[in-house]
PDB file of N, CA and C in Angstrom:
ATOM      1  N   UNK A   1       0.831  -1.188   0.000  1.00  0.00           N
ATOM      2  CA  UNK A   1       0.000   0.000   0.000  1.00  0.00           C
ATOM      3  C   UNK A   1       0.878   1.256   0.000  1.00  0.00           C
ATOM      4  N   UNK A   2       1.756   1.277   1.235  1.00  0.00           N
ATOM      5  CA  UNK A   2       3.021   2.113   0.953  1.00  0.00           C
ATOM      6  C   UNK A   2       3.517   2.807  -0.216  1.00  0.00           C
ATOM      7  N   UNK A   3       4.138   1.817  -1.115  1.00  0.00           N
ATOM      8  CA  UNK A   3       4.766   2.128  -2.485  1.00  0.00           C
ATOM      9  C   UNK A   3       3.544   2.474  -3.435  1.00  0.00           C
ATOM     10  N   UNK A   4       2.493   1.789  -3.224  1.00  0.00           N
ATOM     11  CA  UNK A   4       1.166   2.652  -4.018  1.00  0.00           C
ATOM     12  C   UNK A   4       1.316   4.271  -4.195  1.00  0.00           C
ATOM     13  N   UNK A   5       1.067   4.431  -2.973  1.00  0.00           N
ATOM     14  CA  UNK A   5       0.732   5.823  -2.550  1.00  0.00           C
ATOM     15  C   UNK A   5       2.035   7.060  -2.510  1.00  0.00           C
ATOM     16  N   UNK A   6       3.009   6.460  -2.217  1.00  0.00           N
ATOM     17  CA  UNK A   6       4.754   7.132  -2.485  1.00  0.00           C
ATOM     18  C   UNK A   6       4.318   7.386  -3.721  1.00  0.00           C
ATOM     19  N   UNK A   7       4.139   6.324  -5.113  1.00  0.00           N
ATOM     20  CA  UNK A   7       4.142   6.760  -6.395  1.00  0.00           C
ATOM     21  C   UNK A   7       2.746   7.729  -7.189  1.00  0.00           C
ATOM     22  N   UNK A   8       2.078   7.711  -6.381  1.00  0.00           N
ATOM     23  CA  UNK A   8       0.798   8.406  -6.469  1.00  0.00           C
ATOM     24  C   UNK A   8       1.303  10.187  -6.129  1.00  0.00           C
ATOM     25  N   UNK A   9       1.895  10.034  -4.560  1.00  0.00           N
ATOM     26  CA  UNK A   9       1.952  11.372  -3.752  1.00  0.00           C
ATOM     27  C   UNK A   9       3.227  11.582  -3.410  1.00  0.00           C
ATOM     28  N   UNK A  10       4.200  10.878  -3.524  1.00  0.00           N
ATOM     29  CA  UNK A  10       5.446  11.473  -2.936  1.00  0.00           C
ATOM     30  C   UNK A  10       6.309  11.705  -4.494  1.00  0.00           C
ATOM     31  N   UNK A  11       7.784  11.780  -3.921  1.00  0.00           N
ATOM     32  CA  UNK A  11       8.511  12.602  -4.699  1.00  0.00           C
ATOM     33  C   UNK A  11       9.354  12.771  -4.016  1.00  0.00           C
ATOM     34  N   UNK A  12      11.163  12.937  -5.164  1.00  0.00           N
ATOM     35  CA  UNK A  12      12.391  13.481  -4.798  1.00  0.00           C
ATOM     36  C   UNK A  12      12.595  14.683  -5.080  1.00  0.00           C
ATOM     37  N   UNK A  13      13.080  15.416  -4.413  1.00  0.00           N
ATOM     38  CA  UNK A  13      13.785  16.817  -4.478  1.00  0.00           C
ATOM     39  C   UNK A  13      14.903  17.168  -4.406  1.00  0.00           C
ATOM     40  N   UNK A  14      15.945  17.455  -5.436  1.00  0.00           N
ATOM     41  CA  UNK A  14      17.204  17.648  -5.372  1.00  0.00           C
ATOM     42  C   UNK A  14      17.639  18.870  -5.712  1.00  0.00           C
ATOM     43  N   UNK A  15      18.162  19.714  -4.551  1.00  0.00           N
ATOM     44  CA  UNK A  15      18.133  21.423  -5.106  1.00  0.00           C
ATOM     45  C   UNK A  15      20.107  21.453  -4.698  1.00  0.00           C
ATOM     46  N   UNK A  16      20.706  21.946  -5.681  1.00  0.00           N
ATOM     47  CA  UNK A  16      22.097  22.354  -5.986  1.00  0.00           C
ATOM     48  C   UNK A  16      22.237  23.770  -5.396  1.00  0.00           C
ATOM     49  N   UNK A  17      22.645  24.043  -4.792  1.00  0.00           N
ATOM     50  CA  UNK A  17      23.168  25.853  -4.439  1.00  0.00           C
ATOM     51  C   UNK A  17      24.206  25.889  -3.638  1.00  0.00           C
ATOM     52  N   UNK A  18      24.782  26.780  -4.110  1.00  0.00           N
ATOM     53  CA  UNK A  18      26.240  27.432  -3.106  1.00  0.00           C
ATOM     54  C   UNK A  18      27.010  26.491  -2.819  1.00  0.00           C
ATOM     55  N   UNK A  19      27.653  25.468  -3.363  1.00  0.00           N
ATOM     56  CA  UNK A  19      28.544  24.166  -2.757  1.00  0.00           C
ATOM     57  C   UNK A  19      27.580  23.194  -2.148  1.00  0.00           C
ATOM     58  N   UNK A  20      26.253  23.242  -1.828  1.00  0.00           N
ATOM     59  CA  UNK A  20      25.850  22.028  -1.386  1.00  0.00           C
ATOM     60  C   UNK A  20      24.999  21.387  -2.164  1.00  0.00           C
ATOM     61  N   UNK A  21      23.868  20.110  -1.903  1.00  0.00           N
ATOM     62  CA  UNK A  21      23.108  19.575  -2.478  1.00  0.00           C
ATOM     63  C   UNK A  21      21.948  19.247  -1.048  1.00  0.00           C
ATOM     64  N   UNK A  22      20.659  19.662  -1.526  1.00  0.00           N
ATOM     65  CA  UNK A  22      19.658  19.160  -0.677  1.00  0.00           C
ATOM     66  C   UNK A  22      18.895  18.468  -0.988  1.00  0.00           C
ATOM     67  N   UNK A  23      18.745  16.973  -0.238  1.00  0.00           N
ATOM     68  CA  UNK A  23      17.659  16.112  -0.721  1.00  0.00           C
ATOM     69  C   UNK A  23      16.904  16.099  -0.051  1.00  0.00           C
ATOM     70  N   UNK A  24      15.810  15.829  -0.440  1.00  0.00           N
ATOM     71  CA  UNK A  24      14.367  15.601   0.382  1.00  0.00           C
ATOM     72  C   UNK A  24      13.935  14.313  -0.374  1.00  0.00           C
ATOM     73  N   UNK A  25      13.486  13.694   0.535  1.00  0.00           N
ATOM     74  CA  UNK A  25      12.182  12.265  -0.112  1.00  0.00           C
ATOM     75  C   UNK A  25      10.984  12.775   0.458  1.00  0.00           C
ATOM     76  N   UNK A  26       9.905  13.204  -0.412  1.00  0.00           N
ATOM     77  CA  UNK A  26       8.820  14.017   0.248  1.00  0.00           C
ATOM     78  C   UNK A  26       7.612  12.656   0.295  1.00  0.00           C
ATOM     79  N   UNK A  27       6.665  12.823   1.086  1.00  0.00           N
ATOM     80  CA  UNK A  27       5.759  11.950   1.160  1.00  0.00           C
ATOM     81  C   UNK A  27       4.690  12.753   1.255  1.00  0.00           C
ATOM     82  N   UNK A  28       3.450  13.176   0.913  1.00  0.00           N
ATOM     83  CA  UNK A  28       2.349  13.726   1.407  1.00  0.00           C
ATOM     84  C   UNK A  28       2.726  15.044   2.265  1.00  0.00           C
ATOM     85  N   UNK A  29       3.954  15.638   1.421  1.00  0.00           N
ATOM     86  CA  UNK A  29       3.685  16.696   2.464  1.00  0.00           C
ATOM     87  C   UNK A  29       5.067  16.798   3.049  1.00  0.00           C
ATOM     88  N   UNK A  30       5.054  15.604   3.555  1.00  0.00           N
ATOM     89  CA  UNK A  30       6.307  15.627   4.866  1.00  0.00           C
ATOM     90  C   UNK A  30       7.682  15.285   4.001  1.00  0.00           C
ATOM     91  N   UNK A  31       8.522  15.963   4.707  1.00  0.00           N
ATOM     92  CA  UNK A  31       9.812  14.879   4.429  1.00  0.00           C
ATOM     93  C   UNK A  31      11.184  15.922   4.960  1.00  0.00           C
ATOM     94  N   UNK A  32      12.454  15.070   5.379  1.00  0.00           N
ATOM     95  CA  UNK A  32      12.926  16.318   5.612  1.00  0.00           C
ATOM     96  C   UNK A  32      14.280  16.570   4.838  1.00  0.00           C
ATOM     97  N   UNK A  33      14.978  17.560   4.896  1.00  0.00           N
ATOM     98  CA  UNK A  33      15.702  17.679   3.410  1.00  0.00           C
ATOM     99  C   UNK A  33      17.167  17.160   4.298  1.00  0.00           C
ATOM    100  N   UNK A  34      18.216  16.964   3.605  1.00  0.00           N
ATOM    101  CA  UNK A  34      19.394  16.455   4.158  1.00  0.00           C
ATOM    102  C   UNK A  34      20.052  17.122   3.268  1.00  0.00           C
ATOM    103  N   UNK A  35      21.334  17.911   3.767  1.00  0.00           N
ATOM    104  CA  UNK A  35      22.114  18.493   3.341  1.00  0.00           C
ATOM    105  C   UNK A  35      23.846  17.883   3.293  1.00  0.00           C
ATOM    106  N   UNK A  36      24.548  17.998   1.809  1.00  0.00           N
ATOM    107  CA  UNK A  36      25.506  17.519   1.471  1.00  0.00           C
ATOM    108  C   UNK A  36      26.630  18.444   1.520  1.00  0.00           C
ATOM    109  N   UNK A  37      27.544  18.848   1.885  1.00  0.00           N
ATOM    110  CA  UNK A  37      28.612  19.429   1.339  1.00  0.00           C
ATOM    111  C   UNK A  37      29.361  18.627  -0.077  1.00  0.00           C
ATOM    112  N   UNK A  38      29.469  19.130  -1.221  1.00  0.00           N
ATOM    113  CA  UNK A  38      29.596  18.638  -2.317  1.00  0.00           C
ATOM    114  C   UNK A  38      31.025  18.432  -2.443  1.00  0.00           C
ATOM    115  N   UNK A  39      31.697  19.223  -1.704  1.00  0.00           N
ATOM    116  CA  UNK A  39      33.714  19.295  -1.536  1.00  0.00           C
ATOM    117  C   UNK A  39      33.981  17.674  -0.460  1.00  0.00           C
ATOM    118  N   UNK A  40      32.897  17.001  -0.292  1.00  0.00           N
ATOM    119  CA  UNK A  40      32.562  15.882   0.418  1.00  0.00           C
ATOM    120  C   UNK A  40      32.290  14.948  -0.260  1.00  0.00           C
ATOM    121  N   UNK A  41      31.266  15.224  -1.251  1.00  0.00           N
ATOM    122  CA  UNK A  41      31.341  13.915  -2.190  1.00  0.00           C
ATOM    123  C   UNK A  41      32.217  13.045  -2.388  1.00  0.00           C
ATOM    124  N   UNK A  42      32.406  11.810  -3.099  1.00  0.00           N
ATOM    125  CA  UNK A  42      32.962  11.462  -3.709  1.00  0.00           C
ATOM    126  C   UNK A  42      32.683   9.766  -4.288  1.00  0.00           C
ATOM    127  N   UNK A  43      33.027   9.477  -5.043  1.00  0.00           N
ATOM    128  CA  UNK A  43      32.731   8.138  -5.772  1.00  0.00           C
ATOM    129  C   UNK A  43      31.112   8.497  -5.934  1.00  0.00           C
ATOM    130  N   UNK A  44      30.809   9.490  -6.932  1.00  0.00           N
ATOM    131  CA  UNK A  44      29.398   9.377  -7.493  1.00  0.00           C
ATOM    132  C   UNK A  44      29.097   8.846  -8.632  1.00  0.00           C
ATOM    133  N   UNK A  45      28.117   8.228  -9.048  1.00  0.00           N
ATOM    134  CA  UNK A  45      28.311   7.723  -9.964  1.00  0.00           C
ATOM    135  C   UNK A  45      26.968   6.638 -10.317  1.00  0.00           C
ATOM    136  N   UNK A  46      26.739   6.489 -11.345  1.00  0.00           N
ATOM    137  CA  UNK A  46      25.168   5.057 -11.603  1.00  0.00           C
ATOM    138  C   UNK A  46      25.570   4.094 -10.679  1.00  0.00           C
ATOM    139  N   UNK A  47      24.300   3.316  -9.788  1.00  0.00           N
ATOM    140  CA  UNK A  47      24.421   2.374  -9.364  1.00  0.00           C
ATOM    141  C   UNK A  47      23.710   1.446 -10.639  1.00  0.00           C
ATOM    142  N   UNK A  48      24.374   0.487 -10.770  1.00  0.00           N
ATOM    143  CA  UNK A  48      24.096  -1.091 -11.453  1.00  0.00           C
ATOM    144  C   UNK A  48      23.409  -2.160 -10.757  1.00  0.00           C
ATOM    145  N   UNK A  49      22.334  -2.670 -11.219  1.00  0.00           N
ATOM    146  CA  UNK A  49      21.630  -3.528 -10.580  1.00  0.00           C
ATOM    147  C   UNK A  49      22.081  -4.558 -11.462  1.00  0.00           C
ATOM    148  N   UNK A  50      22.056  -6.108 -11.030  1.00  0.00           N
ATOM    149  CA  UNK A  50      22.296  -7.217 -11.933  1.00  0.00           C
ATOM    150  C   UNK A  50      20.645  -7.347 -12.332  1.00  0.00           C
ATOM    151  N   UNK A  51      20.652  -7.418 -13.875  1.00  0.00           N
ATOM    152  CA  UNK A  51      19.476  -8.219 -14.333  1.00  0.00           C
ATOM    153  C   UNK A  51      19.107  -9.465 -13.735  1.00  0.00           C
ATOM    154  N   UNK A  52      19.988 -10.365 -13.942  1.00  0.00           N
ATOM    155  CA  UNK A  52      19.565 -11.809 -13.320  1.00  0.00           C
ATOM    156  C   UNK A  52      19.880 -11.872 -11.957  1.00  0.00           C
ATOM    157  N   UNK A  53      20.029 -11.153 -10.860  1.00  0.00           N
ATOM    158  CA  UNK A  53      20.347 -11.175  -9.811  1.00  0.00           C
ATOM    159  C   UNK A  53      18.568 -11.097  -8.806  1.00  0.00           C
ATOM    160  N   UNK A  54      18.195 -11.698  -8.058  1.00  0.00           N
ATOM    161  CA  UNK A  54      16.990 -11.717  -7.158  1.00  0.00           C
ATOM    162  C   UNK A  54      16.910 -10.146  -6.507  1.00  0.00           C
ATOM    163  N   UNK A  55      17.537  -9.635  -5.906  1.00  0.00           N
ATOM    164  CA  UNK A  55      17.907  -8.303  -5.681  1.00  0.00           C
ATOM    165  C   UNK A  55      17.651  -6.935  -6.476  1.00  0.00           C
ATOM    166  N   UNK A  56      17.747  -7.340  -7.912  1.00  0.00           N
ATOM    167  CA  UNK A  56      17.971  -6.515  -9.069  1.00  0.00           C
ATOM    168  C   UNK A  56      16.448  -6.488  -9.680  1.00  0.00           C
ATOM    169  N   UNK A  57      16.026  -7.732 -10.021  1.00  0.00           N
ATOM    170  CA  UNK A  57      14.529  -8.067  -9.946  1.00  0.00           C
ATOM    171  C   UNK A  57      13.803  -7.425  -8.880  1.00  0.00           C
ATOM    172  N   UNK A  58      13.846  -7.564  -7.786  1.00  0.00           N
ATOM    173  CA  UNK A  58      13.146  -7.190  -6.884  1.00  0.00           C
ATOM    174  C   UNK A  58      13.002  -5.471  -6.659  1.00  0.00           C
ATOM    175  N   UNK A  59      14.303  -4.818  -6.680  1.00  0.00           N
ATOM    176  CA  UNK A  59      14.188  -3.459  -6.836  1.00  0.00           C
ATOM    177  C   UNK A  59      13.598  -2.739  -7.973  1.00  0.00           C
ATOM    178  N   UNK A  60      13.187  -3.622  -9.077  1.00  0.00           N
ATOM    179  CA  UNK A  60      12.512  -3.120 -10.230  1.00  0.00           C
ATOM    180  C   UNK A  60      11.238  -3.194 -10.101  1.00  0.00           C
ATOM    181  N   UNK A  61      10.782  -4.262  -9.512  1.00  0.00           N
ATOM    182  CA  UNK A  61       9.008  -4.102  -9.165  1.00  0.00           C
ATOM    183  C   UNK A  61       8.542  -3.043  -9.107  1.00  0.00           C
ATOM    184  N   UNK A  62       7.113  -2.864  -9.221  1.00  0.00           N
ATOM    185  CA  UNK A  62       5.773  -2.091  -9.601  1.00  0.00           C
ATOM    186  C   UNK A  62       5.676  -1.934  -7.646  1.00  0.00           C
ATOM    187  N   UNK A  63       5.298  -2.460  -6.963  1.00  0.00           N
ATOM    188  CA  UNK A  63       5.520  -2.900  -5.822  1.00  0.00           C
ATOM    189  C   UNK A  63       6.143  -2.236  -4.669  1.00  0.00           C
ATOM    190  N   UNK A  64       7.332  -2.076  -5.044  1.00  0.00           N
ATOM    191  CA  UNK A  64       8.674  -1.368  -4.032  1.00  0.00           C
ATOM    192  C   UNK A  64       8.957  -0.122  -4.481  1.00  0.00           C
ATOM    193  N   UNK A  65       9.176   0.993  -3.358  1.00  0.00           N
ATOM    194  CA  UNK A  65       9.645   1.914  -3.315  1.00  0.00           C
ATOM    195  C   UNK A  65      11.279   2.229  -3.186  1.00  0.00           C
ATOM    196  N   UNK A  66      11.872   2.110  -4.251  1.00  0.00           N
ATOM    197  CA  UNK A  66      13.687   1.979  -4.445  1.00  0.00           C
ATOM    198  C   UNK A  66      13.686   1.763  -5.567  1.00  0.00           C
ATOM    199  N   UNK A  67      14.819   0.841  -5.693  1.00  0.00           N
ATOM    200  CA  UNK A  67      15.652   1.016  -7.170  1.00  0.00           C
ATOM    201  C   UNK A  67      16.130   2.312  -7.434  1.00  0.00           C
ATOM    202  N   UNK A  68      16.838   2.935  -5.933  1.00  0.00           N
ATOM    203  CA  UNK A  68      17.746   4.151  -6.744  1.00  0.00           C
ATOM    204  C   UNK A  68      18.882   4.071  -7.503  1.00  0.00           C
ATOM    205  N   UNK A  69      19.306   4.944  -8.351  1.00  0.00           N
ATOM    206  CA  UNK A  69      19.860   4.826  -9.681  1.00  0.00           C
ATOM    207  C   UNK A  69      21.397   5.874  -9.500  1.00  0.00           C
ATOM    208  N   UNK A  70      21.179   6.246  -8.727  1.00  0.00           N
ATOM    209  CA  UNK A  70      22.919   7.481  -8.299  1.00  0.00           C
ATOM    210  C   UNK A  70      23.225   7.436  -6.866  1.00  0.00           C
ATOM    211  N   UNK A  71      24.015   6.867  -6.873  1.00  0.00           N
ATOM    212  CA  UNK A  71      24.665   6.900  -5.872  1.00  0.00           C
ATOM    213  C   UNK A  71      26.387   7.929  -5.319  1.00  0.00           C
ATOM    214  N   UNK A  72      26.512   8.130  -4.078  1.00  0.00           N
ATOM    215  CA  UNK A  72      27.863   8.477  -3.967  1.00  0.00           C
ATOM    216  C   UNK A  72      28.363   8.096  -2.270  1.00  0.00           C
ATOM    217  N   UNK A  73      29.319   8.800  -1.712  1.00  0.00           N
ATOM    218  CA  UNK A  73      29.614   8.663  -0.299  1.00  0.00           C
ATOM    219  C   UNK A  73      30.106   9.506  -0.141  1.00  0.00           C
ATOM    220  N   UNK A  74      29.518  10.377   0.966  1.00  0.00           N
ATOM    221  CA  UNK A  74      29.499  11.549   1.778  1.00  0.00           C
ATOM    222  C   UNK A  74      30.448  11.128   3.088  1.00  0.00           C
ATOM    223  N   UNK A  75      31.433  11.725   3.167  1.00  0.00           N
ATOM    224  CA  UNK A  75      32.682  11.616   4.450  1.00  0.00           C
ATOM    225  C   UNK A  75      32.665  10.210   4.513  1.00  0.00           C
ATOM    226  N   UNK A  76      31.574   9.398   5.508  1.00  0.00           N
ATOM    227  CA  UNK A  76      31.808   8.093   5.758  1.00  0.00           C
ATOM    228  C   UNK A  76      30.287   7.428   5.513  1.00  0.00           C
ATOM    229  N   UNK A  77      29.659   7.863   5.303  1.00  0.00           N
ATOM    230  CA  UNK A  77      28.129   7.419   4.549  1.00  0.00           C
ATOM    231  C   UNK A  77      27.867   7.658   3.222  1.00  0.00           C
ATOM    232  N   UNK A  78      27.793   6.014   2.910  1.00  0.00           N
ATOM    233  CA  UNK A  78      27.041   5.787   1.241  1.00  0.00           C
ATOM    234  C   UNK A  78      25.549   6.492   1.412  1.00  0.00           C
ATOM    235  N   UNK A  79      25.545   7.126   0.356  1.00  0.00           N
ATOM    236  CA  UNK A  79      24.018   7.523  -0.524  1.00  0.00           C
ATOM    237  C   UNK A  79      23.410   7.452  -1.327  1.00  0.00           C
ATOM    238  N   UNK A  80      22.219   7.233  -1.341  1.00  0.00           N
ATOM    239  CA  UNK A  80      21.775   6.848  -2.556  1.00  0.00           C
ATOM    240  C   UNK A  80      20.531   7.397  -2.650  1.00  0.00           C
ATOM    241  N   UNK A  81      19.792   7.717  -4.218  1.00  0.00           N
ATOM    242  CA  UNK A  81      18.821   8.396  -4.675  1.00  0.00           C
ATOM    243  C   UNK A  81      18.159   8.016  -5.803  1.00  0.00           C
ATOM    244  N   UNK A  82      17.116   9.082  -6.349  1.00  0.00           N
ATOM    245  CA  UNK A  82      16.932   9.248  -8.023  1.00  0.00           C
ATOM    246  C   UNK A  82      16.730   7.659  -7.996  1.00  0.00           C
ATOM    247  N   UNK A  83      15.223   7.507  -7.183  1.00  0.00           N
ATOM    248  CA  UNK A  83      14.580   5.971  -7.517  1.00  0.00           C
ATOM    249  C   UNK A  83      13.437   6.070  -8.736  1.00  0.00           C
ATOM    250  N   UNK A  84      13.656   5.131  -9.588  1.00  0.00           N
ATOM    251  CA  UNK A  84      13.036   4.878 -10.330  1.00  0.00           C
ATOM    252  C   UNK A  84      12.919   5.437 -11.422  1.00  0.00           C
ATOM    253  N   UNK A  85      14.428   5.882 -11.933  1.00  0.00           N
ATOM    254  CA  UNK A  85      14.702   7.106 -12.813  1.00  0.00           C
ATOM    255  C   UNK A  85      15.226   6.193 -14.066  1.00  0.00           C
ATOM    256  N   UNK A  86      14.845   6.669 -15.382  1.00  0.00           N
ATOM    257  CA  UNK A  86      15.749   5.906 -16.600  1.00  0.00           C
ATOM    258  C   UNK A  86      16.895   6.174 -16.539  1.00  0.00           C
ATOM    259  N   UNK A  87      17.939   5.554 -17.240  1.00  0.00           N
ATOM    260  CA  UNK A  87      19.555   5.595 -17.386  1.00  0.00           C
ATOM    261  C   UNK A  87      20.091   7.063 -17.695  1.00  0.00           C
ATOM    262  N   UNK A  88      18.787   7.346 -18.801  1.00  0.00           N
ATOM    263  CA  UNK A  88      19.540   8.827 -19.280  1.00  0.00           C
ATOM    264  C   UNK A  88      19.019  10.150 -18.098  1.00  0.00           C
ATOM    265  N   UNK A  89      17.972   9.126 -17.320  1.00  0.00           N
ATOM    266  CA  UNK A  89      17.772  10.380 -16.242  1.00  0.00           C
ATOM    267  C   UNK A  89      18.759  10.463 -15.501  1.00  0.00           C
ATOM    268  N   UNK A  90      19.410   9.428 -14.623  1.00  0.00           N
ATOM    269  CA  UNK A  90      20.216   9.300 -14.019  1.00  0.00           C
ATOM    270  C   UNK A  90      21.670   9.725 -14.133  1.00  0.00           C
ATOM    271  N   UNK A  91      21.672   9.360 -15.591  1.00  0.00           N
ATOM    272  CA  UNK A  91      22.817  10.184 -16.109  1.00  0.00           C
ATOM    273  C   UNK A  91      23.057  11.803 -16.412  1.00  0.00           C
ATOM    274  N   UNK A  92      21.852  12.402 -16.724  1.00  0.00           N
ATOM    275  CA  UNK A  92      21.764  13.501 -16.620  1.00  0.00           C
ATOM    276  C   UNK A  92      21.725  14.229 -15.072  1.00  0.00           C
ATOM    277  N   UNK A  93      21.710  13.477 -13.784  1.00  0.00           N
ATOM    278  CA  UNK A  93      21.591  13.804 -12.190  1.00  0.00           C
ATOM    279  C   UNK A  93      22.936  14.019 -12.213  1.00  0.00           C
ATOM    280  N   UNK A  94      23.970  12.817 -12.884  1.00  0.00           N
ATOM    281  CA  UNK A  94      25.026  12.628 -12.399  1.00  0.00           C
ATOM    282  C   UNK A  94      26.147  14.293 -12.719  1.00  0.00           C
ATOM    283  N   UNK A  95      25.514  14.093 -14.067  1.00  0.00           N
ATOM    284  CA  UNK A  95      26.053  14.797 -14.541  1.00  0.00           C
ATOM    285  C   UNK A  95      25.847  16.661 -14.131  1.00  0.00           C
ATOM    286  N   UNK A  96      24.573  17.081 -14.010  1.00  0.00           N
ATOM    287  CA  UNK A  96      24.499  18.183 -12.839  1.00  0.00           C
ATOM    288  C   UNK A  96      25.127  18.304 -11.643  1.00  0.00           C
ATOM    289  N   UNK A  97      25.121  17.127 -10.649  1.00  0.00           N
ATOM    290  CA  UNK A  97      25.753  17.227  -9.742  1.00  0.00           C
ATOM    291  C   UNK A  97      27.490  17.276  -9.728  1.00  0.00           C
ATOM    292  N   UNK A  98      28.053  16.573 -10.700  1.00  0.00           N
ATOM    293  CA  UNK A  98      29.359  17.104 -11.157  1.00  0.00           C
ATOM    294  C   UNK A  98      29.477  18.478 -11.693  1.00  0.00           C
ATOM    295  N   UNK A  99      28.865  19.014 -12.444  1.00  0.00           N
ATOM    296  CA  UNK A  99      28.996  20.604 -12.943  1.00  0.00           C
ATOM    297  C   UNK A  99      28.828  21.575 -11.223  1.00  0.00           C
ATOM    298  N   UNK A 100      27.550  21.148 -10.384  1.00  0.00           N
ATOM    299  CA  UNK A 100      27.957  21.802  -9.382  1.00  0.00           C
ATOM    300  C   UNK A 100      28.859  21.726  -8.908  1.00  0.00           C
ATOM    301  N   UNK A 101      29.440  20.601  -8.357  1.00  0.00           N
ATOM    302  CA  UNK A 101      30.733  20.136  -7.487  1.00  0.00           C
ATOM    303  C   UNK A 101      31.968  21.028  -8.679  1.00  0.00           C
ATOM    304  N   UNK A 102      31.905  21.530  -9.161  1.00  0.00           N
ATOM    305  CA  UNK A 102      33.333  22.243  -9.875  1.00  0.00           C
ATOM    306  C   UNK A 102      33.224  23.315 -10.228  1.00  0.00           C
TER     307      UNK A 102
END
């Protein structure tokens, strides 16, 4: 019911300004934004799901809320985002967020 309603009413928000990046995963309203220092980033880049992998299948379902598609690691925490995005979306995230970061 969850992932129903996420894809009905929620939504990502990714706003670039002044050296940082703010994400939000919004739900109905709520959500709260998390802030990146971008001089922090590093190893960003497409995450790869295996096709034939149970895992890879499973994050693609109609069903689940995931299958994010960009990932990076902030000081000592992996991150990850931009669920349920095509290749060239993802690639186009990646690629904004590198033009900010420089």
């Amino acid at each position: 019911v969850y992932s129903l309603l996420y894809k009905k009413f929620g939504y990502e928000l990714l706003r670039l300004k002044e050296g940082h990046m703010y994400y939000t995963k919004n739900f109905l309203g709520l959500g709260k934004a998390h802030r990146y220092d971008l001089k922090n980033v590093s190893e960003l880049g497409i995450i790869e799901h295996s096709r034939k992998s149970f895992a890879g299948a499973y994050n693609k379902s109609f069903w689940i809320v995931g299958n994010e598609r960009v990932g990076f690691n902030h000081i000592s925490k992996k991150v990850a985002l931009a669920m349920q995005v095509t290749d060239k979306e993802a690639k186009e995230i990646v690629r904004l967020i590198k033009a900010a970061k420089s």
